[in-house]
Protein backbone atom coordinates (compact mmCIF):
# COMPACT_ATOMS: atom_id res chain seq x y z
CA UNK A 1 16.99 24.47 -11.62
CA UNK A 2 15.47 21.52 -9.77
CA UNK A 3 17.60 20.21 -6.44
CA UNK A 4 16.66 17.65 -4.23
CA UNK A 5 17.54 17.98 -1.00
CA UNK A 6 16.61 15.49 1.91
CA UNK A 7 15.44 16.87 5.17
CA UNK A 8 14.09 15.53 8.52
CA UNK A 9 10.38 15.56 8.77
CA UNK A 10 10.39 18.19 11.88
CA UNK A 11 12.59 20.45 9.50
CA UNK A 12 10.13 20.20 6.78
CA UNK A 13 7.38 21.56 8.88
CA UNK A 14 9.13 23.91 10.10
CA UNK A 15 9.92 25.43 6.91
CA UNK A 16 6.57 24.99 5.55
CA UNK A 17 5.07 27.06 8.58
CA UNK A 18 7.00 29.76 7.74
CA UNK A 19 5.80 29.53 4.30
CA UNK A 20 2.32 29.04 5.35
CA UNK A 21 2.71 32.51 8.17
CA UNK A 22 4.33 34.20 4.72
CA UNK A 23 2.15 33.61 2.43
CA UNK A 24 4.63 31.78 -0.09
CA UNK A 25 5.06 28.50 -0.99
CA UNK A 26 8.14 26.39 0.73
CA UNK A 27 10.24 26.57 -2.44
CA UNK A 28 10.27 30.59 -2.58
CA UNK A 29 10.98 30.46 1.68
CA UNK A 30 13.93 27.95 0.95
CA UNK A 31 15.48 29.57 -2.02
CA UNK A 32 15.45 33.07 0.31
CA UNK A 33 16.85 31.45 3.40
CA UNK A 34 19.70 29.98 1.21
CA UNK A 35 20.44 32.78 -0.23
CA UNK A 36 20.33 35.03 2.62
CA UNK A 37 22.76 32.20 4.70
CA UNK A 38 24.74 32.45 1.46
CA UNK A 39 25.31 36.41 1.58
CA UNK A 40 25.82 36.26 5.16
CA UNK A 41 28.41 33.80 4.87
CA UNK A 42 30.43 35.88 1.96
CA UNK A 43 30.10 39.45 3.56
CA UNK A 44 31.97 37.43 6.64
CA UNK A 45 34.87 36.26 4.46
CA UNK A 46 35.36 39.29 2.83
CA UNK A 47 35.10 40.93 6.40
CA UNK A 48 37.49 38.86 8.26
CA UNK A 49 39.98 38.76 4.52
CA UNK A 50 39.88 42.79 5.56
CA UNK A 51 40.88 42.11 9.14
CA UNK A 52 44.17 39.73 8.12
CA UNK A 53 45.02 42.45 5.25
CA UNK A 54 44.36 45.31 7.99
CA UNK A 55 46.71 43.43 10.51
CA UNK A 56 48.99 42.62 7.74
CA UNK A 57 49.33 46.47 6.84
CA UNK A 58 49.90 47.49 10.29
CA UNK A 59 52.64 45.11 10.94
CA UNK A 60 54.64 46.26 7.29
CA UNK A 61 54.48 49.92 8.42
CA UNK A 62 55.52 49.00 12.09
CA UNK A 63 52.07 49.48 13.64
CA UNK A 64 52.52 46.63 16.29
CA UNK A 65 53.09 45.65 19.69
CA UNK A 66 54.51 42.63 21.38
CA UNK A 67 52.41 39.42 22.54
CA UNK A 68 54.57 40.87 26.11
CA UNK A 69 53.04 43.88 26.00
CA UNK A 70 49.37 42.71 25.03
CA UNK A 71 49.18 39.90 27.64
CA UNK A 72 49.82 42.59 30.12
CA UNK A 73 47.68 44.92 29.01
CA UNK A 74 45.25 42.18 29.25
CA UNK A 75 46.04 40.91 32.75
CA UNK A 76 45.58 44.43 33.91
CA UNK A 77 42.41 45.24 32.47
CA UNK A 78 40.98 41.78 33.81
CA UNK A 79 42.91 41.52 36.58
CA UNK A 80 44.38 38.70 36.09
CA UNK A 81 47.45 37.00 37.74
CA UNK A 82 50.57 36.58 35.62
């Protein structure tokens, strides 16, 4: 698949550098920095969807506490005033 994709001249060299210290050519580098960003940002999503689900879970079996009782636990640990 061919995409062309604009980019500022100082980003250009900077990606080519990397190719150059790499041994590859710029395409190869860019295709594996995408698609690295691109795993990255999925594992995140799923990670944070397991956090809400996680939180959600908690709260249907009763496995919560109030905001009350968190902001003091928090303005005792930091010593903070009320």
């Amino acid at each position: 698949m061919t995409l062309v994709v604009n980019l500022s001249p100082e980003l250009e060299d900077r990606l080519r550098e990397k190719a150059i210290r790499q041994g590859q050519d710029i395409d190869t580098v860019v295709s594996e920095l995408l698609a690295s960003i691109l795993k990255e940002e999925a594992q995140d999503t799923a990670e944070a969807i397991r956090g809400v689900q996680q939180g959600l879970d908690d709260f249907s079996t009763g496995k919560f506490r109030s905001f009350g009782e968190y902001a003091s636990e928090q303005r005792q640990k930091y010593n903070l005033s009320a």
